[in-house]
N, C-alpha and C. Protein backbone atom coordinates (compact mmCIF):
# COMPACT_ATOMS: atom_id res chain seq x y z
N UNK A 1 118.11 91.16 83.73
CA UNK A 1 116.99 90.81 84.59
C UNK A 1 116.68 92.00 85.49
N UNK A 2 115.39 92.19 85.86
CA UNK A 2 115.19 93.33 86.18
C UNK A 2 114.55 92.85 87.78
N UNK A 3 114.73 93.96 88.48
CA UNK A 3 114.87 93.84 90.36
C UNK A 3 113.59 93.77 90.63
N UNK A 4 112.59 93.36 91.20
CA UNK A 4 111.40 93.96 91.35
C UNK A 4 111.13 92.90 92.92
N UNK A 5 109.38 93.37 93.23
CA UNK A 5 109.06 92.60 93.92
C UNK A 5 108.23 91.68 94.19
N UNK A 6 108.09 90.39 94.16
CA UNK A 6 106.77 89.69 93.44
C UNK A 6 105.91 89.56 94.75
N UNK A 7 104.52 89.26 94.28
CA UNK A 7 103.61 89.22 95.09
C UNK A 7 103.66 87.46 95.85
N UNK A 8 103.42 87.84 96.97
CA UNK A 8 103.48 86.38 97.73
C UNK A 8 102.62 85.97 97.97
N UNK A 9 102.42 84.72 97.34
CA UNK A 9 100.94 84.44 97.67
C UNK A 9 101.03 83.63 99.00
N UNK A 10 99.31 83.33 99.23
CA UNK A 10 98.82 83.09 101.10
C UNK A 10 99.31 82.13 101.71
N UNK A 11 99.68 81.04 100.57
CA UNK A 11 100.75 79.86 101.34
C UNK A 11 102.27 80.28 102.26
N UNK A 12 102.32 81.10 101.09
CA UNK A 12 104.14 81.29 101.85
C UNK A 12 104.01 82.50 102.27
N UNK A 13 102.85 83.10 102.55
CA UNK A 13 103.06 84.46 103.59
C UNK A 13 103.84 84.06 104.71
N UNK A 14 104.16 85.06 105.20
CA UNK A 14 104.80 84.99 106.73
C UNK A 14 104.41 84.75 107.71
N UNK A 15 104.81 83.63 108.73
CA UNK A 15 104.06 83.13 109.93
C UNK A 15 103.61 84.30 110.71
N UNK A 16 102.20 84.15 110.82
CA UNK A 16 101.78 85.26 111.88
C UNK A 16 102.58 85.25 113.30
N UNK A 17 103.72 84.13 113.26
CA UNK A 17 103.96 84.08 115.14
C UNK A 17 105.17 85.55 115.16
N UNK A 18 105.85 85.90 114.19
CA UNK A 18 106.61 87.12 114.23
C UNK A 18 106.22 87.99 113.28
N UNK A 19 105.19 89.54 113.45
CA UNK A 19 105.41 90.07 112.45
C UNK A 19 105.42 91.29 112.55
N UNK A 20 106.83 91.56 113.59
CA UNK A 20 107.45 92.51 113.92
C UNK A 20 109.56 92.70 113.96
N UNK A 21 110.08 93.31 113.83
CA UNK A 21 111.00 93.60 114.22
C UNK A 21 111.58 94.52 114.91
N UNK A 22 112.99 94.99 114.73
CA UNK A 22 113.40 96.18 115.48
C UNK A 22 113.36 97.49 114.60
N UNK A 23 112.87 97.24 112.95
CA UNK A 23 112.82 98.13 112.31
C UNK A 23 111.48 98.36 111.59
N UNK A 24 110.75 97.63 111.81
CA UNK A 24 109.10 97.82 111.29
C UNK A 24 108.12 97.36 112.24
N UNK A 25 106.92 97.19 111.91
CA UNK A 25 105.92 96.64 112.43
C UNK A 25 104.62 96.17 111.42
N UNK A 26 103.85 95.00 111.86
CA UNK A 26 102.79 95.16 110.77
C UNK A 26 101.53 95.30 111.34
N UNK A 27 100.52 95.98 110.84
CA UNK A 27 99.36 96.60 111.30
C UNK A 27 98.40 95.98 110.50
N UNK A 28 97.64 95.31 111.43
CA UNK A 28 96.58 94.67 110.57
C UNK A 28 95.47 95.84 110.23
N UNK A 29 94.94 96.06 109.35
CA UNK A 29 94.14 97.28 108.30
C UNK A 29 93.05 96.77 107.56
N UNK A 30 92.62 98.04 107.40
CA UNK A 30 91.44 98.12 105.98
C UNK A 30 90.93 98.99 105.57
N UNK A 31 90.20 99.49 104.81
CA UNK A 31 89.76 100.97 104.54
C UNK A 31 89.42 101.04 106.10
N UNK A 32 88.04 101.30 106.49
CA UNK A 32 88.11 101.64 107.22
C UNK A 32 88.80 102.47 108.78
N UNK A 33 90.07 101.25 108.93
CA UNK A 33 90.85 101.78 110.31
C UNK A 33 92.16 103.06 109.02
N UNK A 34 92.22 102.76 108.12
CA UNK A 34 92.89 103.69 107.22
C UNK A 34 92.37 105.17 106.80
N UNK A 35 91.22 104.85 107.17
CA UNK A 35 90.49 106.05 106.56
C UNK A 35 90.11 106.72 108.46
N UNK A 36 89.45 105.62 109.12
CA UNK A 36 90.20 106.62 110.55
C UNK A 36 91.42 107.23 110.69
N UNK A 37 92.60 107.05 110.39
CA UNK A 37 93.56 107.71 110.65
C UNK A 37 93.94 108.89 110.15
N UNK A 38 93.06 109.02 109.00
CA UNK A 38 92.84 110.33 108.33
C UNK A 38 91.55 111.43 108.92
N UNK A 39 91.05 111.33 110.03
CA UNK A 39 90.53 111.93 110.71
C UNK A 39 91.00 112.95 111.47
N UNK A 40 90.02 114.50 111.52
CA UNK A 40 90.99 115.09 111.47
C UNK A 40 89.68 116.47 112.00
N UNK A 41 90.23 117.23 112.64
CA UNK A 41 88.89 118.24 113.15
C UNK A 41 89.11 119.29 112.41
N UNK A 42 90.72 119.51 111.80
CA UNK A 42 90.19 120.51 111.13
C UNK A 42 89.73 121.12 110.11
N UNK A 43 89.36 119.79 109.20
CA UNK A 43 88.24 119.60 108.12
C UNK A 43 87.31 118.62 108.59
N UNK A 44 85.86 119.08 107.95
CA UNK A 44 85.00 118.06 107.70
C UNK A 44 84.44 117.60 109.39
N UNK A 45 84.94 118.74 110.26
CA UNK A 45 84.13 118.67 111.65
C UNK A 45 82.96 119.13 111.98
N UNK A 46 81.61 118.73 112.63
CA UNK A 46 80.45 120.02 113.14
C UNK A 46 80.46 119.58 114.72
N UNK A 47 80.40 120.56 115.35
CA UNK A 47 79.73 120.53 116.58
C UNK A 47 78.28 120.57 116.81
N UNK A 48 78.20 119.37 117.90
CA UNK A 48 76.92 118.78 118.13
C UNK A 48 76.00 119.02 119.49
N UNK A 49 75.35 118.84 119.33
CA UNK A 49 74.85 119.33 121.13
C UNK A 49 75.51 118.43 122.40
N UNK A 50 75.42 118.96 123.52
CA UNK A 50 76.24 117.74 124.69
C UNK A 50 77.46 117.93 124.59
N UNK A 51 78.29 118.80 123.95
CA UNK A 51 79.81 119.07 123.77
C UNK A 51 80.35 117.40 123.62
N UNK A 52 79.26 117.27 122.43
CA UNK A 52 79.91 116.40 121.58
C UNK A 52 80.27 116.86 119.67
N UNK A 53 80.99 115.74 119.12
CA UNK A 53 81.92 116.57 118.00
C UNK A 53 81.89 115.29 116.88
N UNK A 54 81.29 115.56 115.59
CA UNK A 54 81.21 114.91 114.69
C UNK A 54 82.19 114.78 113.54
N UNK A 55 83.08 114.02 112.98
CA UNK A 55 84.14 114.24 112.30
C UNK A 55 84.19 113.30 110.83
N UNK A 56 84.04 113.38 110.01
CA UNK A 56 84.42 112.46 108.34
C UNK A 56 85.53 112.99 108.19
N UNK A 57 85.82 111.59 107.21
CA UNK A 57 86.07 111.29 105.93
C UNK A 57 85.98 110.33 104.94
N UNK A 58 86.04 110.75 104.31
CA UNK A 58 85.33 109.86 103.05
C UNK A 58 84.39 108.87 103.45
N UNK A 59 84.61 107.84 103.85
CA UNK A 59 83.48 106.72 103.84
C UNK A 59 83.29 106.65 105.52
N UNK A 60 83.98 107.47 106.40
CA UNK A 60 84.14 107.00 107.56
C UNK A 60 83.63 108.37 108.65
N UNK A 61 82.89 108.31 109.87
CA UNK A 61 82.52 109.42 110.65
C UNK A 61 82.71 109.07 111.82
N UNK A 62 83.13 109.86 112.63
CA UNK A 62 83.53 109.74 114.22
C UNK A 62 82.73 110.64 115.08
N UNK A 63 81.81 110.34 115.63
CA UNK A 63 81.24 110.74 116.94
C UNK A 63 82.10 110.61 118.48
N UNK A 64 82.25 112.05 119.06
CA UNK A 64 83.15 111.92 120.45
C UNK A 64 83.22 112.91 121.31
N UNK A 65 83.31 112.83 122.59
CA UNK A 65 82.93 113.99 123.60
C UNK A 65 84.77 114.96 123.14
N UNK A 66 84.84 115.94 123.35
CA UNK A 66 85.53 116.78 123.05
C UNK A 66 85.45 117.88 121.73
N UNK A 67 86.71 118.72 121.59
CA UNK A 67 86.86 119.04 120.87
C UNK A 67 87.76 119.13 119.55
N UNK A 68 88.51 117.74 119.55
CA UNK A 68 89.15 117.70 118.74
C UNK A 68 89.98 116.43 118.47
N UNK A 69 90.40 115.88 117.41
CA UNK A 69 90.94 114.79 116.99
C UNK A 69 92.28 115.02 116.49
N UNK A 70 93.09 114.57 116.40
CA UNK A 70 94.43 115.04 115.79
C UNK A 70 95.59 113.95 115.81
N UNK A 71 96.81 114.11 115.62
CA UNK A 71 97.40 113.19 115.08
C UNK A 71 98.04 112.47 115.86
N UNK A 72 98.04 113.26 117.57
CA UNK A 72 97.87 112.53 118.71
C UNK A 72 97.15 111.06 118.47
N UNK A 73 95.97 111.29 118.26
CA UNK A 73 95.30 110.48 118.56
C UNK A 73 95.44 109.57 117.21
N UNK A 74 95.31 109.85 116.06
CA UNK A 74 95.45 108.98 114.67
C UNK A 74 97.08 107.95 115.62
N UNK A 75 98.04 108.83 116.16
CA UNK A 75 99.36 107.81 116.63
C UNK A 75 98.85 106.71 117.72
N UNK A 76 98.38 106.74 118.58
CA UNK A 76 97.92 105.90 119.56
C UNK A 76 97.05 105.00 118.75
N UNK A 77 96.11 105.73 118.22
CA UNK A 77 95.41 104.43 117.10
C UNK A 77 95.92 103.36 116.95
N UNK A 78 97.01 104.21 115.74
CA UNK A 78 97.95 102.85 114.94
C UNK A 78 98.52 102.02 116.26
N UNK A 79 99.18 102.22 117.46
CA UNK A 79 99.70 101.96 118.63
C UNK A 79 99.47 100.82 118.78
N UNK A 80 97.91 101.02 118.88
CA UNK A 80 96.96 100.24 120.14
C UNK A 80 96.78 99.00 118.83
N UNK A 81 96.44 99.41 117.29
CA UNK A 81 96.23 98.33 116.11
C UNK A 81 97.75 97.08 115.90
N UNK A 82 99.09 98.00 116.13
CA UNK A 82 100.25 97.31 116.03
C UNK A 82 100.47 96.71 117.59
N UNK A 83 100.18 96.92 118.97
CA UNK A 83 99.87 95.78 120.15
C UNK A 83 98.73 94.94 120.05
N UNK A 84 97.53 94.77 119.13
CA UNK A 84 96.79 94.08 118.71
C UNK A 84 97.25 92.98 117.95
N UNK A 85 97.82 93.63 116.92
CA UNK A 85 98.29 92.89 115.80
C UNK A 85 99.32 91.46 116.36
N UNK A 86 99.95 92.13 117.29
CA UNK A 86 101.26 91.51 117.80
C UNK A 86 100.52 90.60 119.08
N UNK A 87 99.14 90.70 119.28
CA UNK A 87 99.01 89.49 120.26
C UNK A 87 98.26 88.70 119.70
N UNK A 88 99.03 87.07 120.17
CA UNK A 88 98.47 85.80 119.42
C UNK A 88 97.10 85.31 120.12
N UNK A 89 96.30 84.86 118.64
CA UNK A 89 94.83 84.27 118.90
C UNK A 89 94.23 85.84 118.89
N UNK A 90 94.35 87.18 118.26
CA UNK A 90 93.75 88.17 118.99
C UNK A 90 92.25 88.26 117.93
N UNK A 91 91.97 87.47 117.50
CA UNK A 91 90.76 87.35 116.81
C UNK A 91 89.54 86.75 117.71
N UNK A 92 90.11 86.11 118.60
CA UNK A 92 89.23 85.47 119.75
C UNK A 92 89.55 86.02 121.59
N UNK A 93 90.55 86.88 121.29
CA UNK A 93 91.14 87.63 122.73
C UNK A 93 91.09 89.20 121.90
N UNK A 94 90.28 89.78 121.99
CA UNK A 94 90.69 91.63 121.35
C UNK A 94 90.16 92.36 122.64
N UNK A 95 91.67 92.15 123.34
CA UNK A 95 92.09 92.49 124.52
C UNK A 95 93.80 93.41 124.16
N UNK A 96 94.13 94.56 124.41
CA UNK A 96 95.11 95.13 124.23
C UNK A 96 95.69 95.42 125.75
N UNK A 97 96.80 95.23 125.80
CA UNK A 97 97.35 95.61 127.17
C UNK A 97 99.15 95.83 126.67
N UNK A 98 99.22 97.20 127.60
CA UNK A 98 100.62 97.34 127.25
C UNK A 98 101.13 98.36 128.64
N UNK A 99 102.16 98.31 129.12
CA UNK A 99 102.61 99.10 130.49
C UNK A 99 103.42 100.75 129.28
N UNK A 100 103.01 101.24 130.54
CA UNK A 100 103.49 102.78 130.58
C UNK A 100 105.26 102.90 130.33
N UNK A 101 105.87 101.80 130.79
CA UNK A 101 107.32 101.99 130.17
C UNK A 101 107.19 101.31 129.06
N UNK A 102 106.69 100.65 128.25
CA UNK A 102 106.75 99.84 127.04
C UNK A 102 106.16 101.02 126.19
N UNK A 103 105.23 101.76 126.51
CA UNK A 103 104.64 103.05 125.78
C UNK A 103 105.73 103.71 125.60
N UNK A 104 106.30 104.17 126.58
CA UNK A 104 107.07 105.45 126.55
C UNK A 104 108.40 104.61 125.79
N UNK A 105 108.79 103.50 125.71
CA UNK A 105 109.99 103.07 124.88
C UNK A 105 109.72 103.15 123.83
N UNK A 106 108.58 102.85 123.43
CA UNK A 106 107.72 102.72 122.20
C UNK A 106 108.07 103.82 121.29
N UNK A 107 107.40 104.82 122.11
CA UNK A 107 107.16 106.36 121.72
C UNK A 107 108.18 107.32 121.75
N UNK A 108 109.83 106.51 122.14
CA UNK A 108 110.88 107.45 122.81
C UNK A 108 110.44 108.77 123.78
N UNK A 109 109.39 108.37 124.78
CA UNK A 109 109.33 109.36 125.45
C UNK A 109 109.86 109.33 126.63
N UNK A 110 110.35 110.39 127.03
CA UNK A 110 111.22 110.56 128.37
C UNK A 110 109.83 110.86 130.20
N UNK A 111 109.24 111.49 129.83
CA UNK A 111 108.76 112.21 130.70
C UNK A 111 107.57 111.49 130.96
N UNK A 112 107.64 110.30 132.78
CA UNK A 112 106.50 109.19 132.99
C UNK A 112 105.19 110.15 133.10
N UNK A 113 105.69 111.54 134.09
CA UNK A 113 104.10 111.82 134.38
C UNK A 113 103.42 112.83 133.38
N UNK A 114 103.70 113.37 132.48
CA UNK A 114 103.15 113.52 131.59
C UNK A 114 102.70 112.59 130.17
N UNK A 115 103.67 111.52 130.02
CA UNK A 115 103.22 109.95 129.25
C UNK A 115 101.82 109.69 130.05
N UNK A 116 102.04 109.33 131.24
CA UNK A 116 100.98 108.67 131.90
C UNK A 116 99.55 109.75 131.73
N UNK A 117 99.19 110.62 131.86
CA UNK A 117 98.73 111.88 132.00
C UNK A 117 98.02 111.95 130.42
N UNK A 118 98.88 111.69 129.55
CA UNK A 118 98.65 111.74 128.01
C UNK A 118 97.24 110.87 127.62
N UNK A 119 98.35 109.67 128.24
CA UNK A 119 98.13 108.23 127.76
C UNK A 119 96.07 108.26 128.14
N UNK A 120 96.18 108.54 129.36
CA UNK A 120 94.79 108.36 130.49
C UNK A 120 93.84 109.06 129.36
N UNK A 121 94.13 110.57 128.96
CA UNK A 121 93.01 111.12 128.59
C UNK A 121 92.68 110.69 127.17
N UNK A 122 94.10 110.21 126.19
CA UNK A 122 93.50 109.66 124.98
C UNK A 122 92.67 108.35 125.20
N UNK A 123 92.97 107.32 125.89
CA UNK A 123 92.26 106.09 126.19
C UNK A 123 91.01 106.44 126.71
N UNK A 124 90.68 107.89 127.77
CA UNK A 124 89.23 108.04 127.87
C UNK A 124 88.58 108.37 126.77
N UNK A 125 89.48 109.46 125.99
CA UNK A 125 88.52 109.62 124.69
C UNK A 125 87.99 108.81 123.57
N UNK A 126 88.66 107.77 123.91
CA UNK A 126 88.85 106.35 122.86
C UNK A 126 87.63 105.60 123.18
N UNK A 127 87.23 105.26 124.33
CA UNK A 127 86.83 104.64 125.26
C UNK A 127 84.95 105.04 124.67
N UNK A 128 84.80 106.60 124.35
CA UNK A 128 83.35 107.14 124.14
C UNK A 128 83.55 107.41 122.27
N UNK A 129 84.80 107.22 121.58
CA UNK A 129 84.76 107.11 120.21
C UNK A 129 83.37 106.57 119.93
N UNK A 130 82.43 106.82 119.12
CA UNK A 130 82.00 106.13 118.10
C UNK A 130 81.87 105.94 116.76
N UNK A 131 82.18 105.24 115.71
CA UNK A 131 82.50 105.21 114.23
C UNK A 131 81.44 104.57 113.55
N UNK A 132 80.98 105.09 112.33
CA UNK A 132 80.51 104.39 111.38
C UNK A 132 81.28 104.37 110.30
N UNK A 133 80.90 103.30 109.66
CA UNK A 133 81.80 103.23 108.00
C UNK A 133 80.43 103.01 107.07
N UNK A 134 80.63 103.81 105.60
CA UNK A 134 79.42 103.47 105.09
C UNK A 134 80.27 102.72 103.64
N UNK A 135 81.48 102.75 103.56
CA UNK A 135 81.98 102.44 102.23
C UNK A 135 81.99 100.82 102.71
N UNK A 136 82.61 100.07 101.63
CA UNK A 136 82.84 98.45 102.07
C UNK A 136 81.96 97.75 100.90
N UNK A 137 82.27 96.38 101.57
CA UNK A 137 80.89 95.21 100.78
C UNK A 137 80.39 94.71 101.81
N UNK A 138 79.29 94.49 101.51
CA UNK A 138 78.72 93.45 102.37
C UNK A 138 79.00 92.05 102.64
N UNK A 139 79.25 91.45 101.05
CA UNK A 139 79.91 90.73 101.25
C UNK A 139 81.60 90.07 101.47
N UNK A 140 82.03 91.08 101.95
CA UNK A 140 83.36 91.24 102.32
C UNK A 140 83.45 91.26 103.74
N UNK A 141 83.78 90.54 104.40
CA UNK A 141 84.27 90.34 105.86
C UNK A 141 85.67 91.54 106.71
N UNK A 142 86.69 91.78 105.40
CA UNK A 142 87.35 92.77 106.06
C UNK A 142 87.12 93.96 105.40
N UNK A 143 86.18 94.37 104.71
CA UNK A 143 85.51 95.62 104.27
C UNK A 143 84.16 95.68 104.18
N UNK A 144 83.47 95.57 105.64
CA UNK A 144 82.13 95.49 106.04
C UNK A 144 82.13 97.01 106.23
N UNK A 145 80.48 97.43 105.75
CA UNK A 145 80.18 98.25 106.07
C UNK A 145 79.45 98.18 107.91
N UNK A 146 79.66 99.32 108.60
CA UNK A 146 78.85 99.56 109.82
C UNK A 146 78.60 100.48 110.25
N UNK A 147 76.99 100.37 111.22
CA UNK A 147 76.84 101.87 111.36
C UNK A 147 77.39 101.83 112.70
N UNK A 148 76.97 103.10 113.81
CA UNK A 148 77.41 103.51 114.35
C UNK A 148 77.44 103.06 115.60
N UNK A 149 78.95 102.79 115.74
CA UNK A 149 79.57 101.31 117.05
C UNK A 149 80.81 102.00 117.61
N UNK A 150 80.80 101.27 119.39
CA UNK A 150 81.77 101.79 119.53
C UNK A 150 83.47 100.73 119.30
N UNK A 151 84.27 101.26 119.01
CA UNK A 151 85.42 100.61 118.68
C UNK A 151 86.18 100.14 119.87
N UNK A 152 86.40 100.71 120.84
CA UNK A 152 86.75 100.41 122.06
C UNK A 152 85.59 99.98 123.38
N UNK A 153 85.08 98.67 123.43
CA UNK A 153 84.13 98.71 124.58
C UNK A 153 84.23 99.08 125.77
N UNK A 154 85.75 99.03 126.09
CA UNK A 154 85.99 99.83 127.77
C UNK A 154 87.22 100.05 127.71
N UNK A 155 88.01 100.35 128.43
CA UNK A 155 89.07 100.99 129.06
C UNK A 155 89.45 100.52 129.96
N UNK A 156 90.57 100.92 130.47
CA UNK A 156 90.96 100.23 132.06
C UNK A 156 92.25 100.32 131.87
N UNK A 157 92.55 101.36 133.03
CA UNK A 157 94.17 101.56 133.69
C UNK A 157 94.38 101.18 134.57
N UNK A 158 95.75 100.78 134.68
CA UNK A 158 95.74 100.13 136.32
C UNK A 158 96.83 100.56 136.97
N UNK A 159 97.09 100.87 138.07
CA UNK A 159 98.90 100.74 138.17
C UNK A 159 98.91 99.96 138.76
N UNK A 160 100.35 99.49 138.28
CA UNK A 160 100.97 98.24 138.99
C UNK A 160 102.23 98.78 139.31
N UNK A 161 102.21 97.94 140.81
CA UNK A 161 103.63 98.53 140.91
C UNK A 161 105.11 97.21 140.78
């Protein structure tokens, strides 16, 4: 008999109430947020007027004030998609909130005021992202095509002490 792994179908998937551990995480996806993470300035970038910066790939383009995208930012992505993922009802709450020591445990990072410092300017840049996707179906709900929206409607840091 041979080892393999069978496909599970939607009944006996895994309760959405845990679908994390201490050794993985699951990221809810689709082309699209997949094909963002492959974004990247130093292919397939033009600079635009307003010291703003246009970026593809394949089916996917990013409009954003700066000069550059990188894997900084592709990591916080996935971040901010796996504290999404992990909060319940977030189909009707797509609200992300997470503290600066839960980041930095997250991230094994040692150093608060440069975490904090990091953290601020990727979330501003996040904040003026805008994406289109042109690949997808229409009639497909998690592979919709869209034009050009922003992914993050606001921002907001706070300290707490």
């Amino acid at each position: 008999m041979k080892k393999g792994i069978a496909n599970t179908p939607a009944s006996t998937a895994p309760s959405p109430g845990k679908l994390w551990n201490n050794h993985y995480n699951v990221i809810l996806q689709n082309n699209a947020t997949n094909q963002m993470a492959q974004l990247n300035t130093k292919r397939h970038a033009k600079k635009l007027p307003l010291g703003q910066m246009q970026v593809s790939f394949e089916d996917i383009t990013a409009l954003f004030k700066g000069d550059k995208l990188d894997a900084l930012d592709a990591q916080l992505f996935d971040y901010i998609l796996i504290k999404y993922s992990q909060t319940s009802n977030h189909d009707n709450f797509p609200t992300v909130t997470f503290k600066l020591k839960e980041y930095m445990h997250d991230r094994k990072l040692r150093d608060a005021k440069s975490a904090r410092k990091t953290l601020r300017k990727e979330i501003t840049k996040f904040a003026d992202l805008k994406l289109s996707y042109s690949g997808g179906n229409d009639k497909n709900k998690y592979d919709y095509p869209f034009v050009i929206q922003n992914i993050f409607s606001k921002e907001s840091v706070k300290n707490v002490v």
